[in-house]
Protein backbone atom coordinates (compact mmCIF):
# COMPACT_ATOMS: atom_id res chain seq x y z
CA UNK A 1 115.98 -88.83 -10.46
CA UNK A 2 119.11 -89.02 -12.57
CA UNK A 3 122.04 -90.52 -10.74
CA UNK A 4 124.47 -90.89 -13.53
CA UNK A 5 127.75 -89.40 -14.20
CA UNK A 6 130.60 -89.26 -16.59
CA UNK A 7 134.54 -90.61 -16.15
CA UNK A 8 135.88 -89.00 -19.36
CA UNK A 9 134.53 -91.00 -21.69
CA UNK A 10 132.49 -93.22 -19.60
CA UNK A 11 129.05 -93.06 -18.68
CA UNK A 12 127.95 -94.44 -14.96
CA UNK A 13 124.19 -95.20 -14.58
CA UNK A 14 125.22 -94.13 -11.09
CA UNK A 15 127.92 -93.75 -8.46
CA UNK A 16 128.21 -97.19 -6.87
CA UNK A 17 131.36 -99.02 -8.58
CA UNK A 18 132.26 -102.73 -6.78
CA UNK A 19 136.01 -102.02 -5.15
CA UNK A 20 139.31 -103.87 -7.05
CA UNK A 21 140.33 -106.50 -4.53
CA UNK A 22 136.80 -107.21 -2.72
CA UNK A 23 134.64 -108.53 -5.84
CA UNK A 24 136.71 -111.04 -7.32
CA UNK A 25 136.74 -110.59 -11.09
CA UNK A 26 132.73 -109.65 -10.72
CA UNK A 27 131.64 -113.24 -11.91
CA UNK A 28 132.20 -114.82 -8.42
CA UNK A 29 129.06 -112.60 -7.70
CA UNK A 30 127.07 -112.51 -10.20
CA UNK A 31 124.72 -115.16 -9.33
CA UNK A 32 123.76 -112.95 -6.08
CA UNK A 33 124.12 -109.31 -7.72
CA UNK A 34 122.92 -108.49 -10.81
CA UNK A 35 126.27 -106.38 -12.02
CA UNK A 36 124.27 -104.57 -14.67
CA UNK A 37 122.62 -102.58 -11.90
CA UNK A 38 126.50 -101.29 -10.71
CA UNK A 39 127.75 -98.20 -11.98
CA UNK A 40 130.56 -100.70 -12.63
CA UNK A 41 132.78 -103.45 -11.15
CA UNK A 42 136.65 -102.84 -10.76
CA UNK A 43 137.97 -106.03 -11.61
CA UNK A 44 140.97 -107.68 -9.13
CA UNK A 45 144.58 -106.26 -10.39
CA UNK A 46 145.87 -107.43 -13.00
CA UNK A 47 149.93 -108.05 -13.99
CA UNK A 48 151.03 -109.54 -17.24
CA UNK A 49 151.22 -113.06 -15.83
CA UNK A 50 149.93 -114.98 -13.54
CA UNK A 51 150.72 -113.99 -10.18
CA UNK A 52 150.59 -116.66 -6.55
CA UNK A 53 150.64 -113.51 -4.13
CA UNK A 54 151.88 -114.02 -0.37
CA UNK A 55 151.50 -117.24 1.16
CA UNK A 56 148.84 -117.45 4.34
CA UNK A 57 147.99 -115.75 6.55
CA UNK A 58 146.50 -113.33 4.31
CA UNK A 59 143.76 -111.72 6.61
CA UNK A 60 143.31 -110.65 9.94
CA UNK A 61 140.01 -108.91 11.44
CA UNK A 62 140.82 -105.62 13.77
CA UNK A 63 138.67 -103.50 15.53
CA UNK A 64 136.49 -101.60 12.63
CA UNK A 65 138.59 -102.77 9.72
CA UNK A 66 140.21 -105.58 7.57
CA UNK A 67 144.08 -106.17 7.64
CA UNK A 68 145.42 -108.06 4.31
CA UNK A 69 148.13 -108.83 2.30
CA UNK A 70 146.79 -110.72 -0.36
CA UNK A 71 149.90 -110.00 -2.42
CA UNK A 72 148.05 -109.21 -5.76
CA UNK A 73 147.36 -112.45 -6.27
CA UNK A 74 145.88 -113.03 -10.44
CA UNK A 75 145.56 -114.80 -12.96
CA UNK A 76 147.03 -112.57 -15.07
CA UNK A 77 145.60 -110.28 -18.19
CA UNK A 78 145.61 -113.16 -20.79
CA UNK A 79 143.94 -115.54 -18.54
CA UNK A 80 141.41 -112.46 -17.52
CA UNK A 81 140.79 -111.87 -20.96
CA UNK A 82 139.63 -115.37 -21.86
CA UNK A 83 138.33 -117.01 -18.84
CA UNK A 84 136.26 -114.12 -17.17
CA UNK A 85 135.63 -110.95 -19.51
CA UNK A 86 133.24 -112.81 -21.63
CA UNK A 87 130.85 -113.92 -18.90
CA UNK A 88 131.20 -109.99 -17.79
CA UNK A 89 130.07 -108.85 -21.59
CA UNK A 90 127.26 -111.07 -20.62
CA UNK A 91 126.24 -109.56 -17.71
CA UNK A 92 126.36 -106.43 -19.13
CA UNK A 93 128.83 -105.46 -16.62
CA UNK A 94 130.88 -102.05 -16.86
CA UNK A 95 133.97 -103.14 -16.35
CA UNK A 96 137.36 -101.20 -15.04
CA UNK A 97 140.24 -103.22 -14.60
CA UNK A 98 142.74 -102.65 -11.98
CA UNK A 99 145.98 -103.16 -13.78
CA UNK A 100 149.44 -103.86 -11.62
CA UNK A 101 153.00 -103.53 -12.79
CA UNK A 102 156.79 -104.23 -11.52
CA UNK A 103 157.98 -101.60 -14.07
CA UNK A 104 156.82 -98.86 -16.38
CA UNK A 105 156.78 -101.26 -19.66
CA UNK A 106 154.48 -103.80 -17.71
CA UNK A 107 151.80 -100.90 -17.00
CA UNK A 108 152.20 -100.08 -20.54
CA UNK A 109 151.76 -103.77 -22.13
CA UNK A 110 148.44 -104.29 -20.04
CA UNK A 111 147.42 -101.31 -20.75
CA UNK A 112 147.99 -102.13 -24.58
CA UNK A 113 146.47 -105.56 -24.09
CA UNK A 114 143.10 -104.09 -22.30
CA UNK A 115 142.96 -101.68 -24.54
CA UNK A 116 142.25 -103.83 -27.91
CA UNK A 117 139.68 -106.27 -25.60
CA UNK A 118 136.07 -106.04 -26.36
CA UNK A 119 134.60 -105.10 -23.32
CA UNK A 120 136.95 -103.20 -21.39
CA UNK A 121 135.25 -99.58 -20.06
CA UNK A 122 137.83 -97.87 -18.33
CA UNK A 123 141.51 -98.63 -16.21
CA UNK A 124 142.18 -98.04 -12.91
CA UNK A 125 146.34 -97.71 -12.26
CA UNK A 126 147.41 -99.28 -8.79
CA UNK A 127 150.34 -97.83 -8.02
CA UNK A 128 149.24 -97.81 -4.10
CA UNK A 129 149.09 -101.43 -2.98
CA UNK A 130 151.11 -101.20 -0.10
CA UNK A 131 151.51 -104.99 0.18
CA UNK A 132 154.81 -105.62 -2.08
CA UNK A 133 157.67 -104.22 -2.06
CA UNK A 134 158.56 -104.06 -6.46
CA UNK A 135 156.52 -101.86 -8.19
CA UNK A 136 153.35 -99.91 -8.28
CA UNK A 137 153.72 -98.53 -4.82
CA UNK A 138 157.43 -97.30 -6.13
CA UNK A 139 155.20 -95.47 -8.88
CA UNK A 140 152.80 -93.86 -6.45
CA UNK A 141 154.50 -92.65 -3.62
CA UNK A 142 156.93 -90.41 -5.93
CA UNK A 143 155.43 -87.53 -7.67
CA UNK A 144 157.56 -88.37 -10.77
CA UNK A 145 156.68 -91.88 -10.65
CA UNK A 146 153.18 -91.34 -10.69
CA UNK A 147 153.29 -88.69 -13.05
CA UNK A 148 155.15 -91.11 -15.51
CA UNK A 149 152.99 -94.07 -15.36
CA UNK A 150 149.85 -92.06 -15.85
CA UNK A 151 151.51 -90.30 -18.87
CA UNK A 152 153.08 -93.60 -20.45
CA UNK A 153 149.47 -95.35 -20.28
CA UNK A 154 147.79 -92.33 -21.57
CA UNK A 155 149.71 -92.55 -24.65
CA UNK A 156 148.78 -95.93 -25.43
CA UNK A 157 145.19 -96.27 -24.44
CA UNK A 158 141.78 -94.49 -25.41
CA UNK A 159 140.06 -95.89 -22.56
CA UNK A 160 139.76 -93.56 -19.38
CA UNK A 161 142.58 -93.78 -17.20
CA UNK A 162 142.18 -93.96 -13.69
CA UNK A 163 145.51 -93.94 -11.06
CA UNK A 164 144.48 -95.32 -7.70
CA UNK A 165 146.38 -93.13 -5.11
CA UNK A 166 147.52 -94.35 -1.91
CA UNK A 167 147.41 -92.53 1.31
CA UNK A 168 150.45 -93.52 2.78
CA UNK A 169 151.85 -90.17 1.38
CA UNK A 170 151.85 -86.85 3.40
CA UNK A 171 149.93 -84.84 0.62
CA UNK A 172 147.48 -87.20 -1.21
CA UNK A 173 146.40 -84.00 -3.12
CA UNK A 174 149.39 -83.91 -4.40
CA UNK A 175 150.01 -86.56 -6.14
CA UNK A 176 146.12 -85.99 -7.55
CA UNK A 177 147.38 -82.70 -9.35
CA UNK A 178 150.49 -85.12 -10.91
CA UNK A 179 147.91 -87.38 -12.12
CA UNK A 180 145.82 -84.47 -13.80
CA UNK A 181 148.62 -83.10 -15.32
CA UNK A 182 149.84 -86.11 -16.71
CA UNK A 183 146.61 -86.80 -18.03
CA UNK A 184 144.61 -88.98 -16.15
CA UNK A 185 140.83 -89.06 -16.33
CA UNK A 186 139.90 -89.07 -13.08
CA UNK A 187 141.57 -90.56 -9.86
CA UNK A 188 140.63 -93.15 -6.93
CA UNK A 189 141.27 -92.57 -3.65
CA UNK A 190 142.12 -94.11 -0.78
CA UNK A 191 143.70 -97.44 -1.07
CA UNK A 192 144.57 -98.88 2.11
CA UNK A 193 146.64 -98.05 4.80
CA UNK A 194 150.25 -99.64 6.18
CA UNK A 195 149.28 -101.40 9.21
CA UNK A 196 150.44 -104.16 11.34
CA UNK A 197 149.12 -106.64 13.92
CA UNK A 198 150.88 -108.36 16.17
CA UNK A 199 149.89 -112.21 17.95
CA UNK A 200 150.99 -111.61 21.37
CA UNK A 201 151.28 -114.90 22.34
CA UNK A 202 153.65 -116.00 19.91
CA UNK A 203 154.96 -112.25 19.45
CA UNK A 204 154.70 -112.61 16.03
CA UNK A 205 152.58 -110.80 13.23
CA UNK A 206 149.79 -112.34 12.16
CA UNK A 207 150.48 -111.75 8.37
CA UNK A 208 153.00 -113.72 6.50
CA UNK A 209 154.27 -110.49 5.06
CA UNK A 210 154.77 -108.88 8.73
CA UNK A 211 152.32 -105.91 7.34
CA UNK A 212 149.29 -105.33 5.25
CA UNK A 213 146.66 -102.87 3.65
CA UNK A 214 144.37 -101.84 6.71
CA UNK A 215 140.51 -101.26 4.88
CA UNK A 216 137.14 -100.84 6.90
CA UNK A 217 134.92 -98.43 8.75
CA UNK A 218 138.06 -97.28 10.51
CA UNK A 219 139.68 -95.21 7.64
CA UNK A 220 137.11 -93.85 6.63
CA UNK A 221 137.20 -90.33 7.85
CA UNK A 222 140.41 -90.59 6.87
CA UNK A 223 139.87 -90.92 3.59
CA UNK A 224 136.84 -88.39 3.26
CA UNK A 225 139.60 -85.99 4.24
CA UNK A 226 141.77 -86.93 1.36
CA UNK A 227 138.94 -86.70 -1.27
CA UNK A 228 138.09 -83.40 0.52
CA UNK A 229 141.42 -82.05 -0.23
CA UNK A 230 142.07 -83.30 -3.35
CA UNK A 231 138.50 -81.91 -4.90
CA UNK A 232 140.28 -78.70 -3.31
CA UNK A 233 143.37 -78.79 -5.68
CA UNK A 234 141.81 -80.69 -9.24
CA UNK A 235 139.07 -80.35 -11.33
CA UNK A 236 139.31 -84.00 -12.50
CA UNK A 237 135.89 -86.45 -11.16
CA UNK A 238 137.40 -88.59 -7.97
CA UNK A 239 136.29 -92.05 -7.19
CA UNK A 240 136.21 -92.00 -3.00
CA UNK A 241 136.46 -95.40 -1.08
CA UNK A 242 137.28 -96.37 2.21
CA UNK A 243 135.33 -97.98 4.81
CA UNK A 244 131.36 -97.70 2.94
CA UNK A 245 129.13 -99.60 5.12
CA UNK A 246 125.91 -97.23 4.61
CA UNK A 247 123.87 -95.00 1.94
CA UNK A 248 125.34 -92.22 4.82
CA UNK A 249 129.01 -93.47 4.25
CA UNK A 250 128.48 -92.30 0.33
CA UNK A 251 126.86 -89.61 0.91
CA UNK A 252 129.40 -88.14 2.91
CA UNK A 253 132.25 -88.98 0.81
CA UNK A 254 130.17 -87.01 -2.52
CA UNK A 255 129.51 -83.82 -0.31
CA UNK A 256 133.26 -83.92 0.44
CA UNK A 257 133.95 -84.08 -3.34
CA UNK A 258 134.17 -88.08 -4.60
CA UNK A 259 131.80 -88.09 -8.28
CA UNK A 260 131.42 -91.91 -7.01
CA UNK A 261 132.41 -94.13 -4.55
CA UNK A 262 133.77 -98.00 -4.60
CA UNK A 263 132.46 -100.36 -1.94
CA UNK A 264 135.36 -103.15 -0.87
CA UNK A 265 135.30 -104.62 2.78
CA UNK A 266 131.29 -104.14 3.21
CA UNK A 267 131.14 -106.89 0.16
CA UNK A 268 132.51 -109.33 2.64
CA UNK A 269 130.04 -108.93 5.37
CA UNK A 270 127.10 -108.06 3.30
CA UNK A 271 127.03 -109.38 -0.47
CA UNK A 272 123.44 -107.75 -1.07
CA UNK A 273 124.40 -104.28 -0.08
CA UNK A 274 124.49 -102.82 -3.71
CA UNK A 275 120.49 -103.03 -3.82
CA UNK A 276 120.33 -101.23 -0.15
CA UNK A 277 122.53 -98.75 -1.19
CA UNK A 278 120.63 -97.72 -4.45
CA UNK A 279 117.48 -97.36 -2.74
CA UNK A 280 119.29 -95.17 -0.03
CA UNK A 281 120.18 -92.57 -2.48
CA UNK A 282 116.86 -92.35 -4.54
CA UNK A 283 115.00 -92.21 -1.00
CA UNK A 284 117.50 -89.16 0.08
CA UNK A 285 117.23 -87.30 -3.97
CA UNK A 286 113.63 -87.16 -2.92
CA UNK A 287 113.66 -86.51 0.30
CA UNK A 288 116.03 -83.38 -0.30
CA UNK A 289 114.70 -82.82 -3.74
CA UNK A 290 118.01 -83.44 -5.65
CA UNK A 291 117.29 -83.59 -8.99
CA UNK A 292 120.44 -84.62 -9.91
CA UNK A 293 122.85 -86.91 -7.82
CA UNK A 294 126.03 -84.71 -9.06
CA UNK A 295 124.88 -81.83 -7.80
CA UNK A 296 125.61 -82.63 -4.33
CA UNK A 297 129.30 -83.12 -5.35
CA UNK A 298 131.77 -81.23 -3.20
CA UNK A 299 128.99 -79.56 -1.37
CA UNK A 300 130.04 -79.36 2.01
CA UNK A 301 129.73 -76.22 3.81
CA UNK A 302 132.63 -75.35 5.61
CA UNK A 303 132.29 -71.46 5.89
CA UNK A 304 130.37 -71.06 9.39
CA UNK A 305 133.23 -73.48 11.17
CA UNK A 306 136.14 -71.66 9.58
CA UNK A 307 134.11 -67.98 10.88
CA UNK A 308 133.66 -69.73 14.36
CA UNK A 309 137.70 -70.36 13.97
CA UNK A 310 138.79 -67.26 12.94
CA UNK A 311 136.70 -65.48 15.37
CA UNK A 312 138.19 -67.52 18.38
């Protein structure tokens, strides 16, 4: 059963890629996951310097999801390149790193930076984090913006380059075809969604920064949509995330069109799912007698509901 698949230049052993934001830098868990088995790890974000993010609190728990506003808090690319990369290399982990920005010349340096660092696999652009207000979100909710970072870090890296799209947008597909013509690699989709809780005893929100990222089992059919539509309008490979909890919960997001899939919030309430997963998908290849993981890509068979709608 061959579950591997290609990113540009990059070869997965298979679709499951640990989510920026939910796996540390990858080393925090590598005593319980053995990161060589990942299709690859997508490293927390990354700015030029060292970064304190928001102050607490950071996290709230709501019904089927995770509200944060961690406020891209780093160590910064110098730091990352010293202190954690190495012990990465020696886990043989394939590493994608999540690089942040306040302005166009920041995404460029860190791309620059990255680029020359033994070690380094691919880079995923955040220009989605909806929990600051300078920046990357700037980048990704204009079509120009995001369209000018991806073509400004193409020109200085060889590495795949991956934009992270947000879905606080009114057509995510969109902003995908920017990103292919600009000449991305492949995109990532969804990051979280603008949300807001509320403590109603002290009628005050429960975040320090009044509103965070909402992630979890709640978005996801949300964000199978998105992939849906954007494997509708590009040919690039899509990375799909939002709300895995199951082998099911990828599956579903590949027949709708993701290539692969990030797990984030599950990592938090089950550190061993990566091994669970795994066998899920070789147990449905040969129960369905798939060959060939990638063939199920973008599979979904929506021609008998759009008869039953016509014909109504």
């Amino acid at each position: 059963m061959d579950l591997s698949l290609n990113i540009g230049s990059l070869r997965l052993k298979n679709p499951l890629i640990a989510a920026s934001g939910c796996f540390g830098y990858g080393v925090e868990y590598a005593d319980i996951v053995d990161l060589s088995t990942l299709g690859g790890v997508a490293v927390k974000g990354l700015f030029l310097s060292e970064r304190e993010g928001h102050p607490p609190p950071r996290i709230v728990e709501t019904p089927s999801g995770m509200l944060n506003a961690i406020g891209l808090q780093g160590i910064g690319v110098h730091r990352f390149i010293r202190e954690k990369l190495p012990e990465l290399r020696e886990r043989r982990a394939v590493v994608i790193v999540n690089i942040c920005g306040t302005t166009l010349d920041e995404y460029v340096e860190v791309a620059r930076i990255l680029s020359d660092a033994a070690g380094v696999a691919a880079l995923e652009l955040n220009i989605s984090c909806p929990n600051i207000k300078e920046g990357g979100i700037t980048f990704g909710c204009s079509l120009t913006g995001t369209h000018a970072v991806v073509s400004a870090v193409r020109k200085v890296t060889r590495l795949p380059v991956i934009p992270k799209l947000t879905p606080n947008v009114t057509d995510v597909a969109s902003f995908a075809r920017a990103a292919e013509e600009a000449g991305a690699d492949a995109v990532s989709l969804v990051n979280t969604f603008l949300a807001m809780a509320i403590d109603v005893r002290t009628r005050r929100p429960r975040l320090s920064n009044i509103v965070g990222g909402l992630s979890g089992p709640a978005i996801r059919p949300i964000a199978v949509r998105m992939v849906y539509e954007c494997r509708n309008t590009v040919k690039l490979p899509i990375i799909g995330m939002g709300g895995i909890a199951t082998v099911d919960d990828v599956l579903e997001f590949m027949i709708a069109g993701a290539n692969a899939v990030q797990v984030g919030t599950a990592n938090f309430v089950d550190p061993f799912i990566w091994s669970r997963l795994l066998d899920g998908l070789r147990r449905y290849m040969r129960d369905e007698k798939i060959a060939r993981l990638q063939d199920l890509v973008g599979t979904v068979d929506t021609t008998a509901r759009e008869q039953a709608w016509i014909s109504s």
